[in-house]
C-alpha atoms as a PDB file:
ATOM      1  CA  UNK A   1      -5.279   9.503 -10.628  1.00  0.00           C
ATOM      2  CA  UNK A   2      -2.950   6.372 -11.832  1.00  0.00           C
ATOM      3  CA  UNK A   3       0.605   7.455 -11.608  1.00  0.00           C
ATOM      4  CA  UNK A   4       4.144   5.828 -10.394  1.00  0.00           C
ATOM      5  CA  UNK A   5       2.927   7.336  -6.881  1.00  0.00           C
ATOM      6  CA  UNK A   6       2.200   3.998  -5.351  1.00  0.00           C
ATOM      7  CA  UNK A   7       5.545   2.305  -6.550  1.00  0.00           C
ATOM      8  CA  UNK A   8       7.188   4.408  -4.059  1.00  0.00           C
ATOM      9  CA  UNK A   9       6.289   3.291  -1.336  1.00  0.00           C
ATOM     10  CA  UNK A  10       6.901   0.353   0.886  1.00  0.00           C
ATOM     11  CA  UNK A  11       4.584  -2.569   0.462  1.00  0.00           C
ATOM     12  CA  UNK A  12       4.708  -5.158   3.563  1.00  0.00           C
ATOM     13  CA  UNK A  13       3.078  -8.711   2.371  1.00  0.00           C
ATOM     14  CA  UNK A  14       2.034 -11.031   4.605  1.00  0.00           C
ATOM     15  CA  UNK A  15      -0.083 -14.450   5.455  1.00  0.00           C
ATOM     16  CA  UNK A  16      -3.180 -13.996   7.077  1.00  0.00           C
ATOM     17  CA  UNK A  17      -3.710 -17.747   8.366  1.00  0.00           C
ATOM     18  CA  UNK A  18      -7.333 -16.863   9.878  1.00  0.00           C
ATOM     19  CA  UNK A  19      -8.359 -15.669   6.796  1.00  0.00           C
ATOM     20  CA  UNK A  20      -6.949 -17.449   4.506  1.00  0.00           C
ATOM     21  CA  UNK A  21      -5.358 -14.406   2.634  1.00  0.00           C
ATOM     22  CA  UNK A  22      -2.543 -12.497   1.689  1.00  0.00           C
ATOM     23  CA  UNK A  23      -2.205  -9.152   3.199  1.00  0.00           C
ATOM     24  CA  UNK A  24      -0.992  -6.261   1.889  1.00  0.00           C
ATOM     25  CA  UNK A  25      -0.140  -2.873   4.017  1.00  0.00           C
ATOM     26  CA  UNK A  26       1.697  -0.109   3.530  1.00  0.00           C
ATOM     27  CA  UNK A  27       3.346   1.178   6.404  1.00  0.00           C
ATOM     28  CA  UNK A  28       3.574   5.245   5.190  1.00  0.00           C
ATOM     29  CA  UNK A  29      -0.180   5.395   4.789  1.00  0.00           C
ATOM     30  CA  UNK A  30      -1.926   5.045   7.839  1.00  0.00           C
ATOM     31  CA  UNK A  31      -4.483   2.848   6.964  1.00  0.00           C
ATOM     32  CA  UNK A  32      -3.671   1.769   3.429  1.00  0.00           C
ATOM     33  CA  UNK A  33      -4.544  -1.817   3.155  1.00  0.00           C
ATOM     34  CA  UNK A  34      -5.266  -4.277   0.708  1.00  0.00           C
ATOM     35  CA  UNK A  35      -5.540  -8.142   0.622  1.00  0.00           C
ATOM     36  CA  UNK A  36      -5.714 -11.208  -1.897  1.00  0.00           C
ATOM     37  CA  UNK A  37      -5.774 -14.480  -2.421  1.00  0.00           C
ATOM     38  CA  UNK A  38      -2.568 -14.355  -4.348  1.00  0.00           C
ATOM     39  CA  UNK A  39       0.459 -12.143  -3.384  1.00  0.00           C
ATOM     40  CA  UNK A  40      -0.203 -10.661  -6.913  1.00  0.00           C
ATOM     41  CA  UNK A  41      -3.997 -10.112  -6.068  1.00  0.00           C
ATOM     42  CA  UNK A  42      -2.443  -8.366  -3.195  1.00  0.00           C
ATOM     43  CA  UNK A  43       0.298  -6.234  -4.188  1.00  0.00           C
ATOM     44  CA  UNK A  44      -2.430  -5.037  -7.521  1.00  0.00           C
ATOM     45  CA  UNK A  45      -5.158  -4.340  -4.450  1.00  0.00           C
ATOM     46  CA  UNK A  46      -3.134  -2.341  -2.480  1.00  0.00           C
ATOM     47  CA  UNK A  47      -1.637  -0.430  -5.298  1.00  0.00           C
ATOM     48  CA  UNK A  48      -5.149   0.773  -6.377  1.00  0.00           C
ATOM     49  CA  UNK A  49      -5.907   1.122  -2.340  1.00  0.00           C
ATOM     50  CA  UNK A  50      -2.487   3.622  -2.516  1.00  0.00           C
ATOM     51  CA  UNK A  51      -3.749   5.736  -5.194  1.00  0.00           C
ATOM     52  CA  UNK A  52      -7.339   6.129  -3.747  1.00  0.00           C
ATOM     53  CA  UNK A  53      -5.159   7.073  -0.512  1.00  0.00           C
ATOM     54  CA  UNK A  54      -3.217   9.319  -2.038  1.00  0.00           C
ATOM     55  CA  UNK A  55      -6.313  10.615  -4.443  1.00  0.00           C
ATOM     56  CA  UNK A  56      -8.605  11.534  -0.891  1.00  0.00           C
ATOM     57  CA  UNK A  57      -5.149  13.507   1.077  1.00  0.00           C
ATOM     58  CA  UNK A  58      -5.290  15.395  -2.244  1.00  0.00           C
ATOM     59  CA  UNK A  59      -8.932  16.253  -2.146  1.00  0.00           C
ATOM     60  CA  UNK A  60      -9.614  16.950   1.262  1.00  0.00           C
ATOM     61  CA  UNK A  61      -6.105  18.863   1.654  1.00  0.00           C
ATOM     62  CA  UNK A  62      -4.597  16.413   3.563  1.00  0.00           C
ATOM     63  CA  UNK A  63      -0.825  16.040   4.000  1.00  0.00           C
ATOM     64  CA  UNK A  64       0.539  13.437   1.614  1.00  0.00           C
ATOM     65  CA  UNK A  65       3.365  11.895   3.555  1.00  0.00           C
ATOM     66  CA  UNK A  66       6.375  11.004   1.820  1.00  0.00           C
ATOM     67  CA  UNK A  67       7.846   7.620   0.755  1.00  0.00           C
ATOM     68  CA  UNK A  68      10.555   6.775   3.643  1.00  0.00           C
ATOM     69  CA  UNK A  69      13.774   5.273   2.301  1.00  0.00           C
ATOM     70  CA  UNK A  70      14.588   1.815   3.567  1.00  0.00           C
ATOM     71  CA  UNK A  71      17.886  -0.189   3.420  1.00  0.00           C
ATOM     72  CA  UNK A  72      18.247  -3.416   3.288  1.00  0.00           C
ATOM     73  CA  UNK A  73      20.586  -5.182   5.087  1.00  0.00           C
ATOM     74  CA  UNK A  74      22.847  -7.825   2.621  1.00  0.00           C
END
């Protein structure tokens, strides 16, 4: 199920100093995680983890929530 789904929605990246990792979550998916040693590794992993999110909702019925709009401040 690869489509543009996943680029809507917010991806938080972050430095996982116990690990040794980048983290990637995003916030609208309960759940939808990824990580990497790169913040590219990350950002690809969690972009595959939002589709296989999104991909399960559908399957099972589940509601798919949508992307919140966020503004950021200049």
């Amino acid at each position: 199920m690869k489509n543009s789904s996943s680029s809507k929605y917010e991806i938080i990246i972050y430095w996982d100093n116990q690990d040794n990792i980048f983290v990637a979550e995003v916030p609208d998916l309960p759940g939808c995680s990824a990580h990497g040693k790169t913040q590219v590794a990350a950002v690809q992993n969690v972009n595959d983890a939002v589709e296989l999110w999104l991909e399960t909702a559908h399957k099972f019925g589940d509601e798919i929530p949508q992307p919140r709009r966020h503004q950021l401040a200049a």
